[in-house]
PDB file of N, CA and C in Angstrom:
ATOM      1  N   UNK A   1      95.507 110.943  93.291  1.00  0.00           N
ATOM      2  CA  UNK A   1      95.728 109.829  94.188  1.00  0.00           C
ATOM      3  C   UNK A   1      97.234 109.553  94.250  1.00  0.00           C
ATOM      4  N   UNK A   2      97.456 108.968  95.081  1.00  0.00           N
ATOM      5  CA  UNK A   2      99.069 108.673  95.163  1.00  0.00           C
ATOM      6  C   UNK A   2      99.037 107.032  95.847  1.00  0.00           C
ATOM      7  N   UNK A   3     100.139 106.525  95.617  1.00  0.00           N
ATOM      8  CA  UNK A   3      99.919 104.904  96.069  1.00  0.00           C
ATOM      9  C   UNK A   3     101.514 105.073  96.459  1.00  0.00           C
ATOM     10  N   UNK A   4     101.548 104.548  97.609  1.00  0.00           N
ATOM     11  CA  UNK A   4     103.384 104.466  98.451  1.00  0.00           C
ATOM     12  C   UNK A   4     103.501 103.144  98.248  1.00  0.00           C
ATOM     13  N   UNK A   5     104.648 102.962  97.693  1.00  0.00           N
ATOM     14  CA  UNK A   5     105.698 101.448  98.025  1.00  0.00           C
ATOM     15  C   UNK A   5     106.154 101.596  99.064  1.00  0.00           C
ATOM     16  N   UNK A   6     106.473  99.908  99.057  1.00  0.00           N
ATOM     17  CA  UNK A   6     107.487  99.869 100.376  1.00  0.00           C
ATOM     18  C   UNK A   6     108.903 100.110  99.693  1.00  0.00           C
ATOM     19  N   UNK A   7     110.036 100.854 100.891  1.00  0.00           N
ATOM     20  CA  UNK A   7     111.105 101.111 100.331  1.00  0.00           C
ATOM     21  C   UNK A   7     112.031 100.501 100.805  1.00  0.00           C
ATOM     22  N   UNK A   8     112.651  99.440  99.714  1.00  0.00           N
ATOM     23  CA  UNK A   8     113.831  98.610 100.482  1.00  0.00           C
ATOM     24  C   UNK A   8     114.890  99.241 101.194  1.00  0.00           C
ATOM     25  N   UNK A   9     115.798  98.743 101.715  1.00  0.00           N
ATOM     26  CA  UNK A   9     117.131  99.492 102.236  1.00  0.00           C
ATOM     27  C   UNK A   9     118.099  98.913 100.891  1.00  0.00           C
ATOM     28  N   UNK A  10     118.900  99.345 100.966  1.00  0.00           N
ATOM     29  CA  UNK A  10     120.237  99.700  99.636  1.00  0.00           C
ATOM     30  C   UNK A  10     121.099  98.296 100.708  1.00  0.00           C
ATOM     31  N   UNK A  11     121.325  97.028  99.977  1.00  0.00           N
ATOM     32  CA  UNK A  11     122.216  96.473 100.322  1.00  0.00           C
ATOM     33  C   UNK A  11     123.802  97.018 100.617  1.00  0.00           C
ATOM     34  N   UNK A  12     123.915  98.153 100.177  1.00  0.00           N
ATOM     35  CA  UNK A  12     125.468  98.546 100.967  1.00  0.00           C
ATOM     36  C   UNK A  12     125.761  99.394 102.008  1.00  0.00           C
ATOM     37  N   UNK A  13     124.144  99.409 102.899  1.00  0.00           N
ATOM     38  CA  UNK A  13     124.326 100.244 104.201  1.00  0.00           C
ATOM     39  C   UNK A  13     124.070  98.954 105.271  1.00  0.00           C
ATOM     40  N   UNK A  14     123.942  97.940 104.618  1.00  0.00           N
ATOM     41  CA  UNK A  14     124.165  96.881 105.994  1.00  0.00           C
ATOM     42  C   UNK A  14     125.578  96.439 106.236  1.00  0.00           C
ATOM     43  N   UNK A  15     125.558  96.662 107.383  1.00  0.00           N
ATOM     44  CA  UNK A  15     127.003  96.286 107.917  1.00  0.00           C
ATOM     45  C   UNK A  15     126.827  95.240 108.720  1.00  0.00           C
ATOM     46  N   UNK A  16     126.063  95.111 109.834  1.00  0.00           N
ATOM     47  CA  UNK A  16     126.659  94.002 110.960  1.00  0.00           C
ATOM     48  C   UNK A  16     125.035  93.354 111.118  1.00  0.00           C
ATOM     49  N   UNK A  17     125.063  92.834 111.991  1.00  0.00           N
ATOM     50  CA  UNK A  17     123.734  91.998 112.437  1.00  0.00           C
ATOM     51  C   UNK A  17     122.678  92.881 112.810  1.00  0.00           C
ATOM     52  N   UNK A  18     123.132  93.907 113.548  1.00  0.00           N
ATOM     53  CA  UNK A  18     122.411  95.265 114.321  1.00  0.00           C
ATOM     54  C   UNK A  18     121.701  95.913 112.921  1.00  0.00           C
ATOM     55  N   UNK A  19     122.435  96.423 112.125  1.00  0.00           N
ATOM     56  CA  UNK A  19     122.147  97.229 110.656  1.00  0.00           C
ATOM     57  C   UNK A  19     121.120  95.791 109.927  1.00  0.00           C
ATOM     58  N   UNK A  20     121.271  94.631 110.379  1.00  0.00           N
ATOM     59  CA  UNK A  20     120.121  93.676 109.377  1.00  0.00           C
ATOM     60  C   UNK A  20     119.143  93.625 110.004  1.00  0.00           C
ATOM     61  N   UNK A  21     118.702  93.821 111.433  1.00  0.00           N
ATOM     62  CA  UNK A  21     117.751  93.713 112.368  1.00  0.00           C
ATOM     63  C   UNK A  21     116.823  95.200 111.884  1.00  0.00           C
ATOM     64  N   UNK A  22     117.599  96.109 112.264  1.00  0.00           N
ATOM     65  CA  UNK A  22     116.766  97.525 111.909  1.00  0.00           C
ATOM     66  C   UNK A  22     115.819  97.420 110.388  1.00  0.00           C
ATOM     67  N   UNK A  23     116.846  97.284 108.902  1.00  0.00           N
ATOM     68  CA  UNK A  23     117.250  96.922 107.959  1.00  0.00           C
ATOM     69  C   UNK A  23     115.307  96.158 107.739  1.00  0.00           C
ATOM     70  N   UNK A  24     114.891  94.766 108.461  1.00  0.00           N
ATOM     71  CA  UNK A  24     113.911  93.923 108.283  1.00  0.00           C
ATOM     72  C   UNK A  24     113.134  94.863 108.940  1.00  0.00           C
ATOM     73  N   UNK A  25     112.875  95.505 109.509  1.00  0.00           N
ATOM     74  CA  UNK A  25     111.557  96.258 110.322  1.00  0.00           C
ATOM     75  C   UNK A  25     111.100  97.594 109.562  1.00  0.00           C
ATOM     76  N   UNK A  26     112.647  98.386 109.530  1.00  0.00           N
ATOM     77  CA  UNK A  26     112.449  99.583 108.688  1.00  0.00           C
ATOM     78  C   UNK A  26     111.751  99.816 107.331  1.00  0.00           C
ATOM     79  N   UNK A  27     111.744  98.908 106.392  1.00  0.00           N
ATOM     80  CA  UNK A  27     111.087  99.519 105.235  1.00  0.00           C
ATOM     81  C   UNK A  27     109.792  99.597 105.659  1.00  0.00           C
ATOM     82  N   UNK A  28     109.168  98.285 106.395  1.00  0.00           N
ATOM     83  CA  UNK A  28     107.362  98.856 106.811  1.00  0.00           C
ATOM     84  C   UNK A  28     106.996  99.882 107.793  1.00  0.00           C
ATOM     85  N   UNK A  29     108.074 100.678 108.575  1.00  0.00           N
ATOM     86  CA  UNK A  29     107.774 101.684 109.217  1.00  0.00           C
ATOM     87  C   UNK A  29     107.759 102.707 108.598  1.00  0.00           C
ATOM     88  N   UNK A  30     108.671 102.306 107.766  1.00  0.00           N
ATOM     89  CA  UNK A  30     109.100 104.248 106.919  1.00  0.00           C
ATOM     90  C   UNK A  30     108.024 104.096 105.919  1.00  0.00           C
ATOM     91  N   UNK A  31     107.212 103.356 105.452  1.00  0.00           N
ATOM     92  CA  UNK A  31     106.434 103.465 104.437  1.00  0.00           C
ATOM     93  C   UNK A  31     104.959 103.688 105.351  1.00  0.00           C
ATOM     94  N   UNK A  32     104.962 102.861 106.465  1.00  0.00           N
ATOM     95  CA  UNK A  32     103.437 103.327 107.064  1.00  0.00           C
ATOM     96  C   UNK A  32     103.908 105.194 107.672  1.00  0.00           C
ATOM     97  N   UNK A  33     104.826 105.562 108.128  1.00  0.00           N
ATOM     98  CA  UNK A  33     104.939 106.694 108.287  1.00  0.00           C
ATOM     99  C   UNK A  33     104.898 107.894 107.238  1.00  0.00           C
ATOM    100  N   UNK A  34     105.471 107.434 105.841  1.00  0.00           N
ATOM    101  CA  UNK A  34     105.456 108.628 104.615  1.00  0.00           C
ATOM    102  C   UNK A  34     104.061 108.469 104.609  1.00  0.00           C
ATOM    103  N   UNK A  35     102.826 107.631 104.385  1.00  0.00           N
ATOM    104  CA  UNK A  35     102.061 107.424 104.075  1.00  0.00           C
ATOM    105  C   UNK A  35     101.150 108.014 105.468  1.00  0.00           C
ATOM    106  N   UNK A  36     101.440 107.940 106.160  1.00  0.00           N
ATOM    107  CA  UNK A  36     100.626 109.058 107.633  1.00  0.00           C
ATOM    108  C   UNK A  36     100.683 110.329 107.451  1.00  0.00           C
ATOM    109  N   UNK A  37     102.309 110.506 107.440  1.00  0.00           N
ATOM    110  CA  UNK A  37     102.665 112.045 107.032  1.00  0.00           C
ATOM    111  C   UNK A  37     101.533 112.961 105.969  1.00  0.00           C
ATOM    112  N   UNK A  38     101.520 112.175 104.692  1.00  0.00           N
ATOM    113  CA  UNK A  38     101.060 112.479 103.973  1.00  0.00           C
ATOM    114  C   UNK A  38     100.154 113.034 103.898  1.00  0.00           C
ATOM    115  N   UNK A  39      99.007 112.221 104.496  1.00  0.00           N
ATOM    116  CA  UNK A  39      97.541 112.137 104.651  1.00  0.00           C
ATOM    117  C   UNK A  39      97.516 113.338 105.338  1.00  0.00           C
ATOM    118  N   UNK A  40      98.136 113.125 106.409  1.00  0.00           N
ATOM    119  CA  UNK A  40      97.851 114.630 107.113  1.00  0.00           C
ATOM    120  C   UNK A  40      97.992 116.215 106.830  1.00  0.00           C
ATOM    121  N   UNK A  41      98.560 115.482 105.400  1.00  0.00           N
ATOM    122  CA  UNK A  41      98.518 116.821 104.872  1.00  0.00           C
ATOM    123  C   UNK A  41      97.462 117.629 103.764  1.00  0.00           C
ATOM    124  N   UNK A  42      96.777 116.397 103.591  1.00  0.00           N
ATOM    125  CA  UNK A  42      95.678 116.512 102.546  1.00  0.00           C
ATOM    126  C   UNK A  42      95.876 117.080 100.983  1.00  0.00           C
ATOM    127  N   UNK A  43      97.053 116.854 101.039  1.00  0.00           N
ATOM    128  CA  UNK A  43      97.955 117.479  99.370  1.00  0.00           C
ATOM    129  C   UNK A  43      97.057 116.035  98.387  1.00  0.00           C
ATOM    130  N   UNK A  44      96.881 115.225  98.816  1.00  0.00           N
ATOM    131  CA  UNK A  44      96.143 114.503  97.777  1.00  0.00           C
ATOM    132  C   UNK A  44      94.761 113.405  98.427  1.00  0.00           C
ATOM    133  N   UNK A  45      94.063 113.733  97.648  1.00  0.00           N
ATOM    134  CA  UNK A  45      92.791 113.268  97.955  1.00  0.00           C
ATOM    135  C   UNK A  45      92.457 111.637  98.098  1.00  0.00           C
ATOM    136  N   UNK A  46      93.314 110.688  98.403  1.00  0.00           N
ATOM    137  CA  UNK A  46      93.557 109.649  98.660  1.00  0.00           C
ATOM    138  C   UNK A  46      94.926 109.182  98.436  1.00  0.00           C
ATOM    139  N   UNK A  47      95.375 108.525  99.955  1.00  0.00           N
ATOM    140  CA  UNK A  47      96.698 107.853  99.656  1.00  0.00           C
ATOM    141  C   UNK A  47      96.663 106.098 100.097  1.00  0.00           C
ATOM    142  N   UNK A  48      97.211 105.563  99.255  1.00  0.00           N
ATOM    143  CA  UNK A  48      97.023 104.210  99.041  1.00  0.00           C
ATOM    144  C   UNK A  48      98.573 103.642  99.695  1.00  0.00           C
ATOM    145  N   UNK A  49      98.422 102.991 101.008  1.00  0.00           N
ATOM    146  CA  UNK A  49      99.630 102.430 101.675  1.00  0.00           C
ATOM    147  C   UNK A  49      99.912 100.903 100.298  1.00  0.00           C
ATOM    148  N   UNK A  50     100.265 100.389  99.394  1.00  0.00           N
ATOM    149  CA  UNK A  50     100.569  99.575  98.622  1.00  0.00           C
ATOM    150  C   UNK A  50     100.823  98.036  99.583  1.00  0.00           C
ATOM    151  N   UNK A  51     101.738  98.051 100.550  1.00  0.00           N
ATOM    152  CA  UNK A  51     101.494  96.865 101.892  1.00  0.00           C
ATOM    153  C   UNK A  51     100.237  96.434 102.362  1.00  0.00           C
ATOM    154  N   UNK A  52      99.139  97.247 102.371  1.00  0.00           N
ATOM    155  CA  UNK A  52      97.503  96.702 102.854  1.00  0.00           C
ATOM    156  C   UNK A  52      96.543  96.541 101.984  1.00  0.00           C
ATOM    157  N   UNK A  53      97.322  97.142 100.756  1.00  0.00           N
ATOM    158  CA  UNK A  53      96.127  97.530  99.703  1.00  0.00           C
ATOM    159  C   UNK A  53      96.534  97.176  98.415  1.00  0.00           C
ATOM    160  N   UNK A  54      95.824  96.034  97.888  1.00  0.00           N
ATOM    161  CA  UNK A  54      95.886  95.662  96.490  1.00  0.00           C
ATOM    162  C   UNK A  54      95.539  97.192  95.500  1.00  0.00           C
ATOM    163  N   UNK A  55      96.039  97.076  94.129  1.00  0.00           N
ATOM    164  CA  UNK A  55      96.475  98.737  93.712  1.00  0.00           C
ATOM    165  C   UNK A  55      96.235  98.086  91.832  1.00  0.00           C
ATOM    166  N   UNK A  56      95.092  98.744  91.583  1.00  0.00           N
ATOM    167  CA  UNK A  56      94.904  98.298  90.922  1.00  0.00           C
ATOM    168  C   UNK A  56      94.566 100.037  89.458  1.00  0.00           C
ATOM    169  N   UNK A  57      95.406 100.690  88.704  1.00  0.00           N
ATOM    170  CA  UNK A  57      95.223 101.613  88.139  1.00  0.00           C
ATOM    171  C   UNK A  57      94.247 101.662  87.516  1.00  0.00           C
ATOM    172  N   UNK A  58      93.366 103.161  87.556  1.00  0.00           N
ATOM    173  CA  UNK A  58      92.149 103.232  87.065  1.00  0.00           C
ATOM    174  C   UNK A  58      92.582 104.563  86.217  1.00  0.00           C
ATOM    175  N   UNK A  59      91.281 105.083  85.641  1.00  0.00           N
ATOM    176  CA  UNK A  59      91.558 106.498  84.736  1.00  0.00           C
ATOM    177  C   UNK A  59      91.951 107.898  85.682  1.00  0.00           C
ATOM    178  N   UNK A  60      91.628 107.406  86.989  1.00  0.00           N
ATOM    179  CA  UNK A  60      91.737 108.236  87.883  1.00  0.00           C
ATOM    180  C   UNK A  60      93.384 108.761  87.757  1.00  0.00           C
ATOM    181  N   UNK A  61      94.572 110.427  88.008  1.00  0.00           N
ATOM    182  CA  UNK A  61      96.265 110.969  87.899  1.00  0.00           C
ATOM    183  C   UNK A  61      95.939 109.910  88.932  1.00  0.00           C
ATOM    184  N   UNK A  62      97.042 109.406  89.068  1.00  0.00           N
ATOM    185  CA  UNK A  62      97.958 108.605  90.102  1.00  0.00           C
ATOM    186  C   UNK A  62      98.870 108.758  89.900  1.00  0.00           C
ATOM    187  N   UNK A  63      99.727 108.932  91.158  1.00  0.00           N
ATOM    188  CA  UNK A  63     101.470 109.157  91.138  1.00  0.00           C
ATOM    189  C   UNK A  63     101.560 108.166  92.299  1.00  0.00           C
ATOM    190  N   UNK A  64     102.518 107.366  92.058  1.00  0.00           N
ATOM    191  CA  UNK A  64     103.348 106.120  92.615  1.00  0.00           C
ATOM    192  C   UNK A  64     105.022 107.235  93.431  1.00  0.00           C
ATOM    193  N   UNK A  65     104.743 106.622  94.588  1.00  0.00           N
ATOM    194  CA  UNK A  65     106.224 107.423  95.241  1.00  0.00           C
ATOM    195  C   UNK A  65     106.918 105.626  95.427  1.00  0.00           C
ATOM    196  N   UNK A  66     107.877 105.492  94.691  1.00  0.00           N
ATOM    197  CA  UNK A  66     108.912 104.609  95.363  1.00  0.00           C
ATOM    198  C   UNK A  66     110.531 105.588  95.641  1.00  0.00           C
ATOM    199  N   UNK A  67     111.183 104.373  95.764  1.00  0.00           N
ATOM    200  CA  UNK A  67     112.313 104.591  96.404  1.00  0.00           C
ATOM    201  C   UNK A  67     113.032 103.879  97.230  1.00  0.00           C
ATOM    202  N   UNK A  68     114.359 104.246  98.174  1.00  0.00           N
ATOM    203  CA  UNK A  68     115.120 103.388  98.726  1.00  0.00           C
ATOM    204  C   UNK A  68     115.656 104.111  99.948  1.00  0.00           C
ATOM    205  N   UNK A  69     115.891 103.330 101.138  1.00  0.00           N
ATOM    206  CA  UNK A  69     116.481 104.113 101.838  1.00  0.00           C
ATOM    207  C   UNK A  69     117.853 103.552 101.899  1.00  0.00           C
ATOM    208  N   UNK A  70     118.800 104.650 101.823  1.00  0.00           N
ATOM    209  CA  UNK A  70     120.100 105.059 101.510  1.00  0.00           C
ATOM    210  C   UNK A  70     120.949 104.670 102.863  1.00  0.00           C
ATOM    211  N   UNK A  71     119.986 105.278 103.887  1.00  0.00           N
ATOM    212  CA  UNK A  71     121.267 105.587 104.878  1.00  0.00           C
ATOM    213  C   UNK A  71     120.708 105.171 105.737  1.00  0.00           C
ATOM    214  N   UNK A  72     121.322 104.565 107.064  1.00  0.00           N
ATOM    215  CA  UNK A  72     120.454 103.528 108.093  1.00  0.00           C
ATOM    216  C   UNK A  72     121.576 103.836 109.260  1.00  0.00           C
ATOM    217  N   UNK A  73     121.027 104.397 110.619  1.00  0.00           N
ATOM    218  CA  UNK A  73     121.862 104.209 111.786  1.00  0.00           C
ATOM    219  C   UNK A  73     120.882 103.395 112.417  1.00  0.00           C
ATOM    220  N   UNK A  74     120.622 102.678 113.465  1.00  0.00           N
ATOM    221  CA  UNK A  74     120.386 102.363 114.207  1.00  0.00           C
ATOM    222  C   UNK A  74     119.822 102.853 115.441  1.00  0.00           C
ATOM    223  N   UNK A  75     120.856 103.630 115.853  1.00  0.00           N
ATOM    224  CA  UNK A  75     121.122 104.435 117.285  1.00  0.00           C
ATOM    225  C   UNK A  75     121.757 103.666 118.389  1.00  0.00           C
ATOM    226  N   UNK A  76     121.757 104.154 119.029  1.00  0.00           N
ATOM    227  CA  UNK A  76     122.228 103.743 120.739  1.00  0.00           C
ATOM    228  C   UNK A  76     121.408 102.988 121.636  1.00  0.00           C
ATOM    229  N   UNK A  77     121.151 102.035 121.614  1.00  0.00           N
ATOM    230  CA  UNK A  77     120.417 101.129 122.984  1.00  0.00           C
ATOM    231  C   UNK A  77     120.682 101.817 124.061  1.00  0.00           C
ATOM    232  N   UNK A  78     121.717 101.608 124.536  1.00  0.00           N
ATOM    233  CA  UNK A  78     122.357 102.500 125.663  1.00  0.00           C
ATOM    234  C   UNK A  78     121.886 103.705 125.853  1.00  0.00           C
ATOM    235  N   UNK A  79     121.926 104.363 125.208  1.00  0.00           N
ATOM    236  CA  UNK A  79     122.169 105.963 125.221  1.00  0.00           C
ATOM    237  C   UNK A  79     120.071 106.374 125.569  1.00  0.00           C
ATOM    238  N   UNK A  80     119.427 105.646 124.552  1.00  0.00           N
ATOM    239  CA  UNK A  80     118.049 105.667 124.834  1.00  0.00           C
ATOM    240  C   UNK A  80     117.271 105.174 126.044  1.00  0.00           C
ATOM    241  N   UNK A  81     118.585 104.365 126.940  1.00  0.00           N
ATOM    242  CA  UNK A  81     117.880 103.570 128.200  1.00  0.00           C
ATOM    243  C   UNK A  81     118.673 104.622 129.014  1.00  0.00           C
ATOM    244  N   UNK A  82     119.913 104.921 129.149  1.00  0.00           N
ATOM    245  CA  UNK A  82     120.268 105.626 130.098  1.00  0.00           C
ATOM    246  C   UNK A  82     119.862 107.217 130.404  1.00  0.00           C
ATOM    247  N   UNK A  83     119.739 107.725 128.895  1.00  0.00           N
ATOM    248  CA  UNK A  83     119.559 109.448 128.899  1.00  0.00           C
ATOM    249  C   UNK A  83     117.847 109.121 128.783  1.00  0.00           C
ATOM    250  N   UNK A  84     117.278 108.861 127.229  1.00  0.00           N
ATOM    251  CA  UNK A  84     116.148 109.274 127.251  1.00  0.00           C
ATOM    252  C   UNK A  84     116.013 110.586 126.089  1.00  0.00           C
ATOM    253  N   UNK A  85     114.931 110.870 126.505  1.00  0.00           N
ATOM    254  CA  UNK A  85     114.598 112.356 125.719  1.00  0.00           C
ATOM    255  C   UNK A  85     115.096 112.562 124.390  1.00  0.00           C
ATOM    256  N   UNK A  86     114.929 111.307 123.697  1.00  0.00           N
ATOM    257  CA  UNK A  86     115.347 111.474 122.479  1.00  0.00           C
ATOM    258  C   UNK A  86     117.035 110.939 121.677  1.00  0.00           C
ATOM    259  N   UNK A  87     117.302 110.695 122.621  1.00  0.00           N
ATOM    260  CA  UNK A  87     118.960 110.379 123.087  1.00  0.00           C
ATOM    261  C   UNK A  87     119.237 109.301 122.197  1.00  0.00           C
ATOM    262  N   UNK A  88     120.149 108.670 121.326  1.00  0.00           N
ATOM    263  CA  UNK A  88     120.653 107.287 120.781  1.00  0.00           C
ATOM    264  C   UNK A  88     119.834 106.722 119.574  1.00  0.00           C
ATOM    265  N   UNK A  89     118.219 107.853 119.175  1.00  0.00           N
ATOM    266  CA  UNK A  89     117.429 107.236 118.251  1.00  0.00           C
ATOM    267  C   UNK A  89     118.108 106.851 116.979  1.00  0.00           C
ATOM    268  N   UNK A  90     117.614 105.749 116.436  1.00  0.00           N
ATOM    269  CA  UNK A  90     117.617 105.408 114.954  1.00  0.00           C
ATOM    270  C   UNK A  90     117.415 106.292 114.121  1.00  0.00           C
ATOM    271  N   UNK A  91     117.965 106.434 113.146  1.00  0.00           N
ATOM    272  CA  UNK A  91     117.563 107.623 111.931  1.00  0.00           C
ATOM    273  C   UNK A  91     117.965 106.651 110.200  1.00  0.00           C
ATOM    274  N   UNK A  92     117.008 107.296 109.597  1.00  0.00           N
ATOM    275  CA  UNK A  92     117.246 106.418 108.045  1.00  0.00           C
ATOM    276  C   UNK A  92     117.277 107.947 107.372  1.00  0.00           C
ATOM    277  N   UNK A  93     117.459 107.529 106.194  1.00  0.00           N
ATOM    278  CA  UNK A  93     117.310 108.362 104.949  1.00  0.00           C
ATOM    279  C   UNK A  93     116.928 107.989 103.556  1.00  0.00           C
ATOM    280  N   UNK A  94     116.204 108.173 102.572  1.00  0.00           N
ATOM    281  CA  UNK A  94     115.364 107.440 101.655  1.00  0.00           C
ATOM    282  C   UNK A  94     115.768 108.417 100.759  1.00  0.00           C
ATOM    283  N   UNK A  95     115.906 108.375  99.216  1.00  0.00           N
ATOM    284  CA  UNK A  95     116.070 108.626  98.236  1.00  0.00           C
ATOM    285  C   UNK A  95     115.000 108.375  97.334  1.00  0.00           C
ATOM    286  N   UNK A  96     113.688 109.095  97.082  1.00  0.00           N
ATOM    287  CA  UNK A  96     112.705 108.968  96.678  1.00  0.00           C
ATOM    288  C   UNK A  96     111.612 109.397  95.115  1.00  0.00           C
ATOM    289  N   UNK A  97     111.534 109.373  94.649  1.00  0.00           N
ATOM    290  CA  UNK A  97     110.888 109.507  93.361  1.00  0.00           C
ATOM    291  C   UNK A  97     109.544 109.822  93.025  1.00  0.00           C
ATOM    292  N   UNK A  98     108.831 110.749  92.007  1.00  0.00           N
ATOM    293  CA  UNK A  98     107.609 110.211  91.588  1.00  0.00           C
ATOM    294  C   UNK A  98     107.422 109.270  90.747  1.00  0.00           C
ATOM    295  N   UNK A  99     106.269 108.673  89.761  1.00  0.00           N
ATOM    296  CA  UNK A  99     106.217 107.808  88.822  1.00  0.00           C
ATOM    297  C   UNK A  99     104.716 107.817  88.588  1.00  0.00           C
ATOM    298  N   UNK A 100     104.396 109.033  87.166  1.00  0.00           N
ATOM    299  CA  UNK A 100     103.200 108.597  86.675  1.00  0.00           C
ATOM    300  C   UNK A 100     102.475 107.455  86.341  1.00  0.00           C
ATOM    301  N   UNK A 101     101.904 106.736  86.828  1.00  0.00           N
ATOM    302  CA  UNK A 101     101.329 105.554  86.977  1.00  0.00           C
ATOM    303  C   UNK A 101     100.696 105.214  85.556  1.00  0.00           C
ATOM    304  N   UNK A 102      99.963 106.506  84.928  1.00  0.00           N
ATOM    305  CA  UNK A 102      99.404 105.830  83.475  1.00  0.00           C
ATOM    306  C   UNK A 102     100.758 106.068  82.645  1.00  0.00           C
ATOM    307  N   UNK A 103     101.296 107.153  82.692  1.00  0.00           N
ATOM    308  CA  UNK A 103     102.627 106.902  81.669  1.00  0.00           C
ATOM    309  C   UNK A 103     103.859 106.733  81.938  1.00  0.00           C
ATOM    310  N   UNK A 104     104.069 106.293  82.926  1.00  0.00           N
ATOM    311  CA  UNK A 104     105.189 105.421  83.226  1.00  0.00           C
ATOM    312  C   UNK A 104     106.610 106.281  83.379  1.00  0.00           C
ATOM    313  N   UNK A 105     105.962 107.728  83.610  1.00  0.00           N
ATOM    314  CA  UNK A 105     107.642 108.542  83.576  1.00  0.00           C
ATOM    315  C   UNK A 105     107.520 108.919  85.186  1.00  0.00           C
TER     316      UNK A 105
END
């Protein structure tokens, strides 16, 4: 089983108002997305989003993924209204971990 945290952003990639706006939305996207990703891959036989789901350790391996995301653009408003096709997107980057849940390494 695996159980995802949510992953804060690193207080020293906010810069302006724009970087605090993204900053409040981003950790619950990037965590409902690792946690989609995942699933779809069927590498583990249940994944536990930790945001919807009280998490409560049983005898059952569990590995806990936390972590942080590191790096935060935004993107281009502009660039996504005028071009399109992918043009000006936001991009993060997360710095991520396992953590045996019964022994704590």
């Amino acid at each position: 089983m695996l159980a995802v945290d949510k992953l804060p952003v690193a207080p020293d990639v906010i810069n302006d108002d724009e970087d605090r706006k993204v900053a409040g939305s981003m950790p619950t996207y990037f965590q409902s997305e690792i946690v989609r990703r995942i699933r779809e891959t069927n590498l583990f036989p249940k994944v536990v989003n930790l945001s919807e789901t009280s998490f409560t350790p049983g005898p059952e391996k569990t590995l806990r993924l936390r972590g942080k995301i590191t790096q935060l653009d935004p993107g281009s408003r502009a660039l996504r209204y005028l071009v399109g096709f992918g043009a000006g997107r936001g991009k993060a980057q997360a710095e991520l971990h396992f953590v045996d849940v019964q022994s704590g390494e």
